[in-house]
N, C-alpha and C. Protein backbone atom coordinates (compact mmCIF):
# COMPACT_ATOMS: atom_id res chain seq x y z
N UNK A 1 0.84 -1.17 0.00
CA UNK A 1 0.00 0.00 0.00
C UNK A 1 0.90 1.24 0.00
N UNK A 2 0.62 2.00 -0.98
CA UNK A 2 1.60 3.16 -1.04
C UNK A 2 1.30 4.34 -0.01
N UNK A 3 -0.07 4.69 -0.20
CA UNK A 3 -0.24 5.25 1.49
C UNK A 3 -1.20 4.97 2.43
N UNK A 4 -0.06 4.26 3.51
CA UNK A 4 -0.95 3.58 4.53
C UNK A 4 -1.93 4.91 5.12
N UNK A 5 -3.34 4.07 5.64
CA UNK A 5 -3.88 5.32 6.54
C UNK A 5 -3.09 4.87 7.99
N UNK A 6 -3.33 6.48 8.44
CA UNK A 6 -2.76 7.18 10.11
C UNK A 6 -3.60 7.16 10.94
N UNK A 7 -3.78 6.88 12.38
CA UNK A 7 -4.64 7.23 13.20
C UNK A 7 -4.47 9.28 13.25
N UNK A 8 -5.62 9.76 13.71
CA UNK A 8 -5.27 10.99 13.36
C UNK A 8 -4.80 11.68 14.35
N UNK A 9 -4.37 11.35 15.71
CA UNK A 9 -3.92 11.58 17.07
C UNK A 9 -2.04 11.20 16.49
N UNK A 10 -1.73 10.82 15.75
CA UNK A 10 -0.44 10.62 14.58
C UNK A 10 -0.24 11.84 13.99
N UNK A 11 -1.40 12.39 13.00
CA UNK A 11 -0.90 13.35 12.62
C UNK A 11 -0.29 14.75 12.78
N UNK A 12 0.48 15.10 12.22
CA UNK A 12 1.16 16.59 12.31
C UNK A 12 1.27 17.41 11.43
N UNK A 13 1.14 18.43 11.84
CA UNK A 13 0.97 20.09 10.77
C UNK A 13 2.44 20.50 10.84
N UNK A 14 3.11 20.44 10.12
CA UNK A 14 4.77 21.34 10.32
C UNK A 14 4.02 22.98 10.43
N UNK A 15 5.19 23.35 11.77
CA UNK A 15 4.79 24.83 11.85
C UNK A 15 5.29 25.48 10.61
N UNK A 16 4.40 26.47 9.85
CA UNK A 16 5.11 27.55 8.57
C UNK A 16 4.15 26.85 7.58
N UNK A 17 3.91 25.09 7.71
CA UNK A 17 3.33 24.70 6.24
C UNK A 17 1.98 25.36 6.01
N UNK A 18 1.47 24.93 4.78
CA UNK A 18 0.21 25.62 4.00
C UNK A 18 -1.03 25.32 5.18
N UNK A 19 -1.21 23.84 5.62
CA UNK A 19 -2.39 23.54 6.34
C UNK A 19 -1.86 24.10 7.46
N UNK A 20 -0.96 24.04 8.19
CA UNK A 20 -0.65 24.72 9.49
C UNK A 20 -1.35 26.01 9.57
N UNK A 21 -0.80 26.92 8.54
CA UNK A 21 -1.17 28.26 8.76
C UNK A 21 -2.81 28.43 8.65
N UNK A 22 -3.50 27.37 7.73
CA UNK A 22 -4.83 27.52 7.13
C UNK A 22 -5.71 27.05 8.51
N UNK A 23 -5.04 25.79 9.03
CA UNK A 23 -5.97 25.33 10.15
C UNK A 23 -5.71 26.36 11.50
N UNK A 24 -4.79 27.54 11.68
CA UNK A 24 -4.60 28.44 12.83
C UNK A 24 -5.91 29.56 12.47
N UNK A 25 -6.03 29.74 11.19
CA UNK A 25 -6.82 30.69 10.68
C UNK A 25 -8.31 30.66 11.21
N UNK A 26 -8.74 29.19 11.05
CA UNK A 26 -9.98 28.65 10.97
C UNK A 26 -9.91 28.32 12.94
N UNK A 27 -9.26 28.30 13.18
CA UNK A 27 -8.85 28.69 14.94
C UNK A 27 -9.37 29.65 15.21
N UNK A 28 -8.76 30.61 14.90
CA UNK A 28 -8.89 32.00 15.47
C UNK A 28 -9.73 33.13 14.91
N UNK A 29 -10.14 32.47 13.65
CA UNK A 29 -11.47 33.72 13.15
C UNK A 29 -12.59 33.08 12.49
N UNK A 30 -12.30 31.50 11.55
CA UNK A 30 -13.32 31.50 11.16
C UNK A 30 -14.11 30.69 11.90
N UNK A 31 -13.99 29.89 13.02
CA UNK A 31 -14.94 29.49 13.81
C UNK A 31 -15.62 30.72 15.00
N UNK A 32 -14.91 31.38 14.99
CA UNK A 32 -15.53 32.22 15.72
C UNK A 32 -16.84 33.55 15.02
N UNK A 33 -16.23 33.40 13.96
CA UNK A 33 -17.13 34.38 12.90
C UNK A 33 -18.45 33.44 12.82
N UNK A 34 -18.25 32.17 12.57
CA UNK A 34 -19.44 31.35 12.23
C UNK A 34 -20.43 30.87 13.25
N UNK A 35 -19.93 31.06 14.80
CA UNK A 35 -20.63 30.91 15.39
C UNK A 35 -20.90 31.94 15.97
N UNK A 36 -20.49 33.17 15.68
CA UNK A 36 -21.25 34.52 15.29
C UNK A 36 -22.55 34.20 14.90
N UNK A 37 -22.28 34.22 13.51
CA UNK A 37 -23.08 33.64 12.57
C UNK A 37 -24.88 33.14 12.85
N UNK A 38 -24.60 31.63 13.56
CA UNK A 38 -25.02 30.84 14.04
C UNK A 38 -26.11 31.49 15.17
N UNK A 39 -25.59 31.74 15.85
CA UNK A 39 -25.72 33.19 17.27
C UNK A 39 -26.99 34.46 16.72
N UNK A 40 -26.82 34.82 15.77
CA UNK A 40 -27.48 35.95 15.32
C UNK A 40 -28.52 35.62 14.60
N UNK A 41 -28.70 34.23 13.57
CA UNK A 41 -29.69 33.87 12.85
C UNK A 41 -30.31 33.07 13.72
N UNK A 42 -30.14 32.83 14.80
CA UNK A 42 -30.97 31.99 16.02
C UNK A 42 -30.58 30.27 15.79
N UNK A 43 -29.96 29.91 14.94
CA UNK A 43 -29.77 28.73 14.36
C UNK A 43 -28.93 27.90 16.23
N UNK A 44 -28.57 28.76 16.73
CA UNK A 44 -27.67 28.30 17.80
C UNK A 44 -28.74 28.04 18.49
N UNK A 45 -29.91 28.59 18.85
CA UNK A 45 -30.85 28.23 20.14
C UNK A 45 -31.79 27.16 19.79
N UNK A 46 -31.10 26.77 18.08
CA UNK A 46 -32.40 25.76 17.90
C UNK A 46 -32.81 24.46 18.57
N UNK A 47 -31.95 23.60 19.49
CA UNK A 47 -32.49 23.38 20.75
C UNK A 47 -33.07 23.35 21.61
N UNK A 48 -33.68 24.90 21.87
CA UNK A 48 -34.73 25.19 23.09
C UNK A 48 -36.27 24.61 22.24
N UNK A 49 -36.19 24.41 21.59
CA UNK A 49 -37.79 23.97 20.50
C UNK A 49 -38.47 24.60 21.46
N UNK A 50 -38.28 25.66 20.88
CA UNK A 50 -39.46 26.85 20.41
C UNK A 50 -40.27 27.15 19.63
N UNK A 51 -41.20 28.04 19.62
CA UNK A 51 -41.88 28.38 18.81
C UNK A 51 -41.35 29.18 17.74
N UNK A 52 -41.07 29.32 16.48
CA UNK A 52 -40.49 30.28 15.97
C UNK A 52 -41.53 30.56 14.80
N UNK A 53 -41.07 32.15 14.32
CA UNK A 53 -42.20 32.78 13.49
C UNK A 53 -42.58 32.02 11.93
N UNK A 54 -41.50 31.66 11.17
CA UNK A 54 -41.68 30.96 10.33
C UNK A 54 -42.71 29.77 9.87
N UNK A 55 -43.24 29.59 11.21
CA UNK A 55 -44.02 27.85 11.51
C UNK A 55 -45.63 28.49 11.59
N UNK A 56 -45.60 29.98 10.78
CA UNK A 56 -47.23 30.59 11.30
C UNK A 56 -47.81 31.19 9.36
N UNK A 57 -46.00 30.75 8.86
CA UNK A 57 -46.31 31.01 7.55
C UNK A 57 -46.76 30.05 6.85
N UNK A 58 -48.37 30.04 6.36
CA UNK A 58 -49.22 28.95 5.24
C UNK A 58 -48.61 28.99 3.59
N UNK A 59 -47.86 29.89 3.54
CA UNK A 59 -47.64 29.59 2.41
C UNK A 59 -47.42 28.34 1.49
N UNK A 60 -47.19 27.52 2.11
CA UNK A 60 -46.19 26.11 1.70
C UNK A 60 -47.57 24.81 2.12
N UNK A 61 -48.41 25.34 2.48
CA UNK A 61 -49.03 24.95 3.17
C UNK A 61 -49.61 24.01 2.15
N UNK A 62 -50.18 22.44 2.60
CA UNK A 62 -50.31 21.63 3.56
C UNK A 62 -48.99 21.40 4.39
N UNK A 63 -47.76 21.58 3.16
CA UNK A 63 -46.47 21.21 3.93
C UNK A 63 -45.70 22.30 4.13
N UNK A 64 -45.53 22.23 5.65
CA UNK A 64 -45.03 23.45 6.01
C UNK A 64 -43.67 23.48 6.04
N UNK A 65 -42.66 25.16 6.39
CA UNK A 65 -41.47 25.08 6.27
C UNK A 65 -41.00 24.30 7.10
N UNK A 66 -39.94 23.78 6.79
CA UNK A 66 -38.83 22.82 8.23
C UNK A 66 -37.50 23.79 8.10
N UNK A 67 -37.18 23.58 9.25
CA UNK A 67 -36.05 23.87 9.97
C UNK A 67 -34.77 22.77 10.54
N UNK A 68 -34.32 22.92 9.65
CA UNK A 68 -33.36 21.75 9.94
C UNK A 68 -31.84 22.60 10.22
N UNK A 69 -32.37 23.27 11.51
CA UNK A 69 -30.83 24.13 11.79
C UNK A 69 -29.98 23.38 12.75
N UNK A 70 -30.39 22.49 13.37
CA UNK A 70 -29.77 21.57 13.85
C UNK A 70 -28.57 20.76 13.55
N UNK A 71 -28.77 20.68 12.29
CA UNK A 71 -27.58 20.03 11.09
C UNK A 71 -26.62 20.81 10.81
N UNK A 72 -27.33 22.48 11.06
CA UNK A 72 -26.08 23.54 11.04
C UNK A 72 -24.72 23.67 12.29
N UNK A 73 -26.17 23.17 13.62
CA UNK A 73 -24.98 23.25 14.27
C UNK A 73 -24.50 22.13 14.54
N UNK A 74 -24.31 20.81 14.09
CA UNK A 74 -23.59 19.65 13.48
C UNK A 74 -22.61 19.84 13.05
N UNK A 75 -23.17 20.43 11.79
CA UNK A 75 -21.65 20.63 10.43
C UNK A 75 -20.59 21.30 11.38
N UNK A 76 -21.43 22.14 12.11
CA UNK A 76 -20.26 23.94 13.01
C UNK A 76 -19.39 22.63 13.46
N UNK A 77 -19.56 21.81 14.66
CA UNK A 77 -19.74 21.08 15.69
C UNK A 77 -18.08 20.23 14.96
N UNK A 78 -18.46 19.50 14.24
CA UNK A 78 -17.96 18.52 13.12
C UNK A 78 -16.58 19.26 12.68
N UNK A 79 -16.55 20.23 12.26
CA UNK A 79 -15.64 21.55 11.76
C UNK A 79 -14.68 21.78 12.79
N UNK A 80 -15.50 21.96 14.16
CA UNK A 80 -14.55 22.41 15.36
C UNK A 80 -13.88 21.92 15.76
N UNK A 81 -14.11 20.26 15.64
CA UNK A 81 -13.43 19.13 16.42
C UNK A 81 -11.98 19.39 15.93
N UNK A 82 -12.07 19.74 14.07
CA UNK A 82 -11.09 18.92 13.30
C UNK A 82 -9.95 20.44 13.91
């Protein structure tokens, strides 16, 4: 096998390389911008299952809108670990 897989507790970023610098970035502003983000469109409290205004609009109606912000804060979640 030409390249074995690594456990990922193995892997390493050389300080200076391309992903080093890219994964410090996504450290220090873009997870924090996104759960800005997250924070302001209410997508973060979607948890408390609430009532929210969207669920009073018939438009769509018999089938109403869904909210699947939950998955947003998944993906965030998923993102942060790495």
């Amino acid at each position: 096998m030409s390249h074995p897989q690594s456990f990922f507790h193995h892997t390493t970023l050389t300080p200076g390389s391309l992903l080093h610098r890219r994964r410090a970035t996504v450290s220090k502003t873009t997870l924090h911008t996104q759960l800005k983000r997250l924070r302001e469109t209410g997508r973060y409290d979607c948890f408390k299952l609430q009532w929210h205004e969207i669920y009073a609009d018939k438009s769509m109606w018999p089938v109403p809108f869904h909210l699947f912000w939950d998955s947003d804060i998944a993906k965030w979640i998923e993102g942060a670990c790495y």
